[in-house]
Protein backbone atom coordinates (compact mmCIF):
# COMPACT_ATOMS: atom_id res chain seq x y z
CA UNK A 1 -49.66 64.70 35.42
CA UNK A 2 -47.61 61.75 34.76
CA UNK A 3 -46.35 61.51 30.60
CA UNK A 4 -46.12 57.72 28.96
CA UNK A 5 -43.67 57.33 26.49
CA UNK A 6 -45.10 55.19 23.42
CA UNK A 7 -42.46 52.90 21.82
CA UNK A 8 -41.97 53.00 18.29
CA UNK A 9 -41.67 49.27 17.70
CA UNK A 10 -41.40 49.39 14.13
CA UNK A 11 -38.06 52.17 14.06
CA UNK A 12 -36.44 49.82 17.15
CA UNK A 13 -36.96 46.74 15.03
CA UNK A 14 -35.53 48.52 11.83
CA UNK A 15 -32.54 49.65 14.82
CA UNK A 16 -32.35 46.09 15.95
CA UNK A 17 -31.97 45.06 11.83
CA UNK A 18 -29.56 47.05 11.34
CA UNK A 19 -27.04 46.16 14.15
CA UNK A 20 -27.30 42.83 13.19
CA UNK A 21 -26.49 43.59 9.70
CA UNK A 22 -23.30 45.26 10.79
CA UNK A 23 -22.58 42.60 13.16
CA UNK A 24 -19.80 40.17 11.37
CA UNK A 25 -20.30 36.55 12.82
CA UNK A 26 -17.09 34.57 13.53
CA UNK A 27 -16.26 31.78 10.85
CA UNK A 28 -17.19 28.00 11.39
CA UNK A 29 -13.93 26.78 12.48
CA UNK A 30 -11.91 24.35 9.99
CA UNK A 31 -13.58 20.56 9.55
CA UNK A 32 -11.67 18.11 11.55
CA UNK A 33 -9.76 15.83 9.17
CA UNK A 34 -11.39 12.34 8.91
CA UNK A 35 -10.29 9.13 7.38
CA UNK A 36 -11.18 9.04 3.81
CA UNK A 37 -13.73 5.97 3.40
CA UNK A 38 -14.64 4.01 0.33
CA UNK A 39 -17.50 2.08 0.25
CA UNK A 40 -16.86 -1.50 -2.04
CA UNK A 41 -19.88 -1.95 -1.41
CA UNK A 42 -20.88 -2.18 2.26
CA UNK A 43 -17.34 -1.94 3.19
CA UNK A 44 -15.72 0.68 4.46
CA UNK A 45 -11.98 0.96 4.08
CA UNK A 46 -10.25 3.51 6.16
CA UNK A 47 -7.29 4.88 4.60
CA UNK A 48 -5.39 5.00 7.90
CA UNK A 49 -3.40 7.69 8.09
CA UNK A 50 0.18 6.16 8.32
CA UNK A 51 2.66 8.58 7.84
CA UNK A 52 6.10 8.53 6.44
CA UNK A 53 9.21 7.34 7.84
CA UNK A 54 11.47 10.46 9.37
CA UNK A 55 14.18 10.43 7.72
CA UNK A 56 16.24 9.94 10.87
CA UNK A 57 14.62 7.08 11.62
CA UNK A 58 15.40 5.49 8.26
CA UNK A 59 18.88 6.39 8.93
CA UNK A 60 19.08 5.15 11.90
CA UNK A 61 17.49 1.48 10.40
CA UNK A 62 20.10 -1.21 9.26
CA UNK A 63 18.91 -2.43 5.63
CA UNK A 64 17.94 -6.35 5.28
CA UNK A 65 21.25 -7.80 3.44
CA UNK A 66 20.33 -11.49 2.04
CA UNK A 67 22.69 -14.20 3.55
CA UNK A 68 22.27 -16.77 0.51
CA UNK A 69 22.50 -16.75 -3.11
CA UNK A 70 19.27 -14.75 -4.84
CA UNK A 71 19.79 -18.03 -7.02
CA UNK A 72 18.40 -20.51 -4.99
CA UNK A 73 15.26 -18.70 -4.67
CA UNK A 74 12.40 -20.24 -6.14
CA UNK A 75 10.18 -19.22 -8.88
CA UNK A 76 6.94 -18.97 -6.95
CA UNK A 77 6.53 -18.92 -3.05
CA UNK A 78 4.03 -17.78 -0.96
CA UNK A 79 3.09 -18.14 3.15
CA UNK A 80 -0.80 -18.34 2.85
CA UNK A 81 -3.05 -18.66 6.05
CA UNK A 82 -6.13 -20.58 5.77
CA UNK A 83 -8.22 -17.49 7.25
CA UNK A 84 -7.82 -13.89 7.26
CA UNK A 85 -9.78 -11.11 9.16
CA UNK A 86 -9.85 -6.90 8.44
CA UNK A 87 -8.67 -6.69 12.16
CA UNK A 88 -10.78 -3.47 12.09
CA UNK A 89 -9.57 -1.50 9.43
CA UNK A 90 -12.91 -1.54 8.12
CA UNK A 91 -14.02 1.18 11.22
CA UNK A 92 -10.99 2.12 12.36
CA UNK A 93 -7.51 3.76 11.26
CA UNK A 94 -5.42 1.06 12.77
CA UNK A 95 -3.50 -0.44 9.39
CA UNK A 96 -0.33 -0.69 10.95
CA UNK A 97 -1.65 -2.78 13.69
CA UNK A 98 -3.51 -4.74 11.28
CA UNK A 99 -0.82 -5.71 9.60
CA UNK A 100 0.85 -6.92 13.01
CA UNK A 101 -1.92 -8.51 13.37
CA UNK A 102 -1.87 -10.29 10.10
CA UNK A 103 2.00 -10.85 10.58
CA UNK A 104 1.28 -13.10 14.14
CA UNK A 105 -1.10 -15.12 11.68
CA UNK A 106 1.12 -15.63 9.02
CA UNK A 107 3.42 -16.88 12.01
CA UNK A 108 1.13 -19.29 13.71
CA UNK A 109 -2.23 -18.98 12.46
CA UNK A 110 -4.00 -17.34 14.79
CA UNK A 111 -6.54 -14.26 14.57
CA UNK A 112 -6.26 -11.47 17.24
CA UNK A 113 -9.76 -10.72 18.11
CA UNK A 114 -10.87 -7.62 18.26
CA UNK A 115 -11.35 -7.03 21.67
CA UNK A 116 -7.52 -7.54 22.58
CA UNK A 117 -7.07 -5.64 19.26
CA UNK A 118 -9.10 -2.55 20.89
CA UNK A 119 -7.74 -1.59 23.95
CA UNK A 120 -4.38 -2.42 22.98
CA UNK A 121 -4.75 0.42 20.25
CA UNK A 122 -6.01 2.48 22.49
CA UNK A 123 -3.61 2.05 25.24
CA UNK A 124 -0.59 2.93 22.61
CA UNK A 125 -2.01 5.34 20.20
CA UNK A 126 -2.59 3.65 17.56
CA UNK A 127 -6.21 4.13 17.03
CA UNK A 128 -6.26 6.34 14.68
CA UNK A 129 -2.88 6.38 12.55
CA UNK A 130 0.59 5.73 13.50
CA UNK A 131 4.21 5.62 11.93
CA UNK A 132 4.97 2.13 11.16
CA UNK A 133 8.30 2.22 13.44
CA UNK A 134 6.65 3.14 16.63
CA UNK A 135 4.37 -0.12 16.15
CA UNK A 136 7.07 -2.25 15.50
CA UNK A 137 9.33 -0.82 18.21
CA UNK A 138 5.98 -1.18 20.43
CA UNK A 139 5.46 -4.53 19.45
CA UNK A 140 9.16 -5.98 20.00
CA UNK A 141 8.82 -4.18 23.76
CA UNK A 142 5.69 -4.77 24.68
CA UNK A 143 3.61 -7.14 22.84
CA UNK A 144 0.40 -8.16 22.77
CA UNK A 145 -1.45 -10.81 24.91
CA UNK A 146 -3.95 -13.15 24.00
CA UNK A 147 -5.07 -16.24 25.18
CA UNK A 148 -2.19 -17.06 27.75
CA UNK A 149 0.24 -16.14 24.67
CA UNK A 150 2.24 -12.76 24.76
CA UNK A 151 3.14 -11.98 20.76
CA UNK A 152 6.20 -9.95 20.15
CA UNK A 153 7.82 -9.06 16.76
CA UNK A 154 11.67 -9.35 16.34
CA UNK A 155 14.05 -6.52 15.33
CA UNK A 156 13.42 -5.23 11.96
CA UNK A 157 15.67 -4.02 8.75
CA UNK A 158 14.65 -1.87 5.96
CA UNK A 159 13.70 -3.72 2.62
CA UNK A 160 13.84 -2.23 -0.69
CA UNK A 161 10.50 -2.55 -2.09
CA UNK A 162 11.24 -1.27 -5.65
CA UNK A 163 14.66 -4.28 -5.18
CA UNK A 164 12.54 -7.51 -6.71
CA UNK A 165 16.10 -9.41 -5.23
CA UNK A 166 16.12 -7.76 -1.68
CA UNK A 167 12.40 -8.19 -1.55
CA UNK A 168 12.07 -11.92 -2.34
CA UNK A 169 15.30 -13.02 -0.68
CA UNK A 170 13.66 -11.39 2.89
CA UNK A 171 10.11 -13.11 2.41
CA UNK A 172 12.06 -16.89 1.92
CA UNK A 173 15.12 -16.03 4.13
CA UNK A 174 12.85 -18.39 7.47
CA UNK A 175 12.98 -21.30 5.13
CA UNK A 176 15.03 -24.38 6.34
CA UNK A 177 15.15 -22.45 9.63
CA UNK A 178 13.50 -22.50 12.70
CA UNK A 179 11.80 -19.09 12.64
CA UNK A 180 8.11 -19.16 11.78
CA UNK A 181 7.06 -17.72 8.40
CA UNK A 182 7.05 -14.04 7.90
CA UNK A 183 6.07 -11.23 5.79
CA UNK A 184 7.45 -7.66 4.42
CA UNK A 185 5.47 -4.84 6.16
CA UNK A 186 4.89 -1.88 3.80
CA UNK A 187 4.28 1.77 3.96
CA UNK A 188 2.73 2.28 0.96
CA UNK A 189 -0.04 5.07 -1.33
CA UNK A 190 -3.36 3.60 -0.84
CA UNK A 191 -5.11 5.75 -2.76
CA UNK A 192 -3.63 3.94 -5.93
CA UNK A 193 -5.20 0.91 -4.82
CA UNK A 194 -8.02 1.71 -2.77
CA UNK A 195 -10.46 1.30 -6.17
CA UNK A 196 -8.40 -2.02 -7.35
CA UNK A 197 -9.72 -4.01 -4.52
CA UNK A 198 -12.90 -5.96 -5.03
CA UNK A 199 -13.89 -7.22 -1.59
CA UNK A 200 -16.85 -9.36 -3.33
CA UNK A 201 -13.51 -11.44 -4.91
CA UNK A 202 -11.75 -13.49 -3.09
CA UNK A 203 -8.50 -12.24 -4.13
CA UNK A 204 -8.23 -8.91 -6.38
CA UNK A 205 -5.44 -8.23 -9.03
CA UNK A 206 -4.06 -4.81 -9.09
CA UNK A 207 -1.48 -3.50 -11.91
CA UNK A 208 -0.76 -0.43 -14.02
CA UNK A 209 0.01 1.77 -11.07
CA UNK A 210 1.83 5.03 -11.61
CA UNK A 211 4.82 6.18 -9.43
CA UNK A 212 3.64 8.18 -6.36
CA UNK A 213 5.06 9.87 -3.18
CA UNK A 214 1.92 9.84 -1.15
CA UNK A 215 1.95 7.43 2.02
CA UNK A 216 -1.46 7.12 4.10
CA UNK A 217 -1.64 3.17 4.49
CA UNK A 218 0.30 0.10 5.76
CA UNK A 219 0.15 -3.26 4.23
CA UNK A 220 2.07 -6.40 4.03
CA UNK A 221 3.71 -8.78 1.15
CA UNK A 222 3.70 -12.52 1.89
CA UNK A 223 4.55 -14.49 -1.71
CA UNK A 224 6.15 -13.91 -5.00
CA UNK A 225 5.94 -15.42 -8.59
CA UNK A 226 4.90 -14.85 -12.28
CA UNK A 227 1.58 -13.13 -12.72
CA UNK A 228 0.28 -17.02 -13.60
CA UNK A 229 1.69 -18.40 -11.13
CA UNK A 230 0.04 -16.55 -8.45
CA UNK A 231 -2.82 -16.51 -10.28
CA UNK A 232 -3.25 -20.47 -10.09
CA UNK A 233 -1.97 -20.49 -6.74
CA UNK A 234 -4.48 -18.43 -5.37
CA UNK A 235 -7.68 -19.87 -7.55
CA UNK A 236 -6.43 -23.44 -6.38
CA UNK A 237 -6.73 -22.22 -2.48
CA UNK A 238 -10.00 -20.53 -2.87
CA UNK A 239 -11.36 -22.96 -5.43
CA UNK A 240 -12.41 -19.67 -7.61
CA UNK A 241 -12.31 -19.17 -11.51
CA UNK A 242 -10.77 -15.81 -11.89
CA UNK A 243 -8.94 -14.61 -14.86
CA UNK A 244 -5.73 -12.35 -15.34
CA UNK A 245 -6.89 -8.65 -16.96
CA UNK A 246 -5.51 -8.38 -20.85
CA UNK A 247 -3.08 -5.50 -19.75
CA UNK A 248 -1.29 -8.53 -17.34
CA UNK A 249 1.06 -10.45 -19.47
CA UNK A 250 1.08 -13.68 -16.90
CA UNK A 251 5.00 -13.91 -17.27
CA UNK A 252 5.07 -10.74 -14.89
CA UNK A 253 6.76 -10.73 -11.93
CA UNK A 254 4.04 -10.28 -9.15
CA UNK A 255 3.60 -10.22 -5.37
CA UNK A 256 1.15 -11.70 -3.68
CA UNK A 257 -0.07 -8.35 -1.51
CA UNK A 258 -2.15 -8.73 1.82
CA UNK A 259 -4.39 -5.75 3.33
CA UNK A 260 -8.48 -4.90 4.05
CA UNK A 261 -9.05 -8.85 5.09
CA UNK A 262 -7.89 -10.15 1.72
CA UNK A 263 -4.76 -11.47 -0.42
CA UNK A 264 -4.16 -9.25 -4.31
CA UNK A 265 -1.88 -10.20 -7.05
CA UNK A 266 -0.34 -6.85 -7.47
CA UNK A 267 2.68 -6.54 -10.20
CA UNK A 268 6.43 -5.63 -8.78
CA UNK A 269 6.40 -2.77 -10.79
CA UNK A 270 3.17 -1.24 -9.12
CA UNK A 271 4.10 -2.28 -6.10
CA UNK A 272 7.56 -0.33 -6.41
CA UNK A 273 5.67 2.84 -7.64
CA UNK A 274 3.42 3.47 -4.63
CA UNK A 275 5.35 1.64 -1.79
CA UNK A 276 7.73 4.16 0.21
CA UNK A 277 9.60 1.24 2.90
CA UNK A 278 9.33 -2.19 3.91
CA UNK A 279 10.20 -4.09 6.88
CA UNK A 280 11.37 -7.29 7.70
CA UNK A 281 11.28 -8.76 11.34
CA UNK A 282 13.61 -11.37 12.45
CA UNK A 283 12.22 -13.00 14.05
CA UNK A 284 8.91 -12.13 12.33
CA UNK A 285 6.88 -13.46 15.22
CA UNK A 286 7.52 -14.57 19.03
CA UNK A 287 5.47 -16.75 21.37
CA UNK A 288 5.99 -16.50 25.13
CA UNK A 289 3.88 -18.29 27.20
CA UNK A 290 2.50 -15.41 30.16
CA UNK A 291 1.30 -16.69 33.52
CA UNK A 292 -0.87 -20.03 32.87
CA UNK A 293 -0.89 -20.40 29.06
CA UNK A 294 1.00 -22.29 27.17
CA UNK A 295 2.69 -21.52 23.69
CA UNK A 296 1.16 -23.57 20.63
C-alpha cells in the first residue's frame, strides 16, 4: 500500500517567510558622482569637474613677470569677439577645453565646432573633467585641427589672479606686438558664480563673492576697467540697457570674465576670492597651415 505525503503549504510558506526575513540583502552600491547641473532656465551648466593644480606642478610653472611699466597700462581694455559659443559645456564637463576653445577665438575669431570639439575630447580625456595643465600641455603638443588649420597654444606662466598688476599687465602684454590677442585662463570656484549668471542677459554682473578654496570649473579673463567702464563697453557692443546693482560702486576695478557662452563684469575682488591660478600663453594662439589649408 503505497503512503502520499500531503504538503503543508501554509507551515512551508511561513518557513519560506522566515528565511527571507533572516536573509540580509547586500547594500545598493554608492551613486556614481555626476556633474552638478543648474538649470538658468533651459540651460544646463555643468560644473566640470576641474581639479586643482598639484602642487608640483605649480612649482614646476615659471610665474608671468611683466616686461613694461604697469604705468602705461590703460584704464579700460578688453579683447571682445563678435560671437561666442558654450563649446558644450552646456552637456558636457569639458570647461577647460572650452576655454581653449574660447582662447583660439579670442585669437582669430573663429568657433571650433563641435564635432572637432568631440572626438578631440574624447581622444585625450577630457570629456569629463581635466586639470587645466594637462590641456594646455596637450594643446601646445598636439593641437587641434580644423578646417585645414592646426591650433596650438604657446607655453604658459602662472598669473596671480588676486595681483590686479600681474593680471592686467599679462592680458595687454600682445599689444604693439605681433602675437594675436589673448586671455588669462582660470581655475576658479564655480559654485560662487554658478547662480550670478543670467544666460537670458547678454552679459551678467557678478560681485560680493566671499573667499573660497573650492575649484570645480575653468574659465577665462579677457578685459579690465572700472565697474562703468565695462559696463558701457559691454551695453555699447550688445546694444543692451543694463544697469550696475546698488552694492557696485562703478569706480570698482572689474574684469571682464568669459565662461557658459557669455562675457560677466565680475569685480577684482570676487574674482581674487574664488579663483585658485591663472595662465597666460605666449603665444596665446598658433596657426599652422596642415596638408591643403591655408592659415587666415
Amino acid at each position: 500500500m503505497s503512503h502520499v505525503r500531503t504538503i503543508n503549504w501554509q507551515a512551508l510558506l511561513q518557513a519560506l517567510i522566515a528565511i527571507l526575513e533572516d536573509f540580509v540583502l547586500p547594500p545598493d552600491p554608492a551613486p556614481t558622482p555626476t556633474r552638478r547641473r543648474v538649470t538658468i532656465p533651459d540651460r544646463a551648466k555643468p560644473l566640470s569637474l576641474t581639479r586643482r593644480a598639484p602642487r608640483e606642478h605649480l612649482l614646476r610653472g615659471r610665474p608671468y613677470r611683466p616686461y613694461f611699466d604697469t604705468a602705461v597700462l590703460p584704464a579700460t581694455f578688453a579683447n571682445l569677439d563678435a560671437k561666442l559659443s558654450i563649446f558644450e559645456n552646456d552637456a558636457l564637463g569639458d570647461c577647460d577645453s572650452a576655454e581653449e576653445c574660447q582662447n583660439i577665438n579670442t585669437a582669430w575669431g573663429v568657433i571650433i565646432a563641435n564635432a572637432t570639439l568631440t572626438p578631440w575630447l574624447i581622444r585625450h580625456g577630457f570629456l569629463d573633467g581635466a586639470y587645466s595643465q594637462d590641456v594646455l600641455r596637450t594643446m601646445a603638443k598636439v593641437g587641434i585641427l580644423q578646417g585645414g588649420v592646426l591650433y596650438k597654444d604657446g607655453d604658459f606662466t602662472l598669473v596671480d589672479p588676486k595681483n590686479w598688476d600681474n593680471m592686467r599687465s599679462a592680458l595687454y602684454s600682445t599689444v604693439g606686438t605681433s602675437l594675436p590677442p589673448t586671455q588669462i585662463k582660470l581655475d576658479i570656484d564655480g559654485d560662487a558664480i554658478i547662480d550670478k549668471v543670467d544666460l537670458n542677459q547678454p552679459f551678467s554682473i557678478i560681485t560680493n563673492l566671499h573667499p573660497s578654496t573650492t575649484v570645480n570649473h575653468c574659465t577665462a579673463v579677457v578685459g579690465f576697467g572700472t565697474a562703468a567702464a565695462l559696463l558701457d563697453l559691454l551695453n555699447q557692443k550688445y546694444q543692451s540697457s543694463i544697469v550696475l546693482p546698488p552694492q557696485l560702486d562703478p569706480n570698482t576695478p572689474c574684469y571682464v570674465h568669459f565662461t557658459w557662452g557669455q562675457y560677466q563684469i565680475i569685480d577684482a575682488a570676487s574674482l581674487a576670492n574664488i579663483a585658485d591660478c591663472g595662465y597666460l600663453r605666449t603665444p596665446g594662439s598658433i596657426q599652422i597651415p596642415a596638408k591643403g589649408g591655408d592659415a587666415k
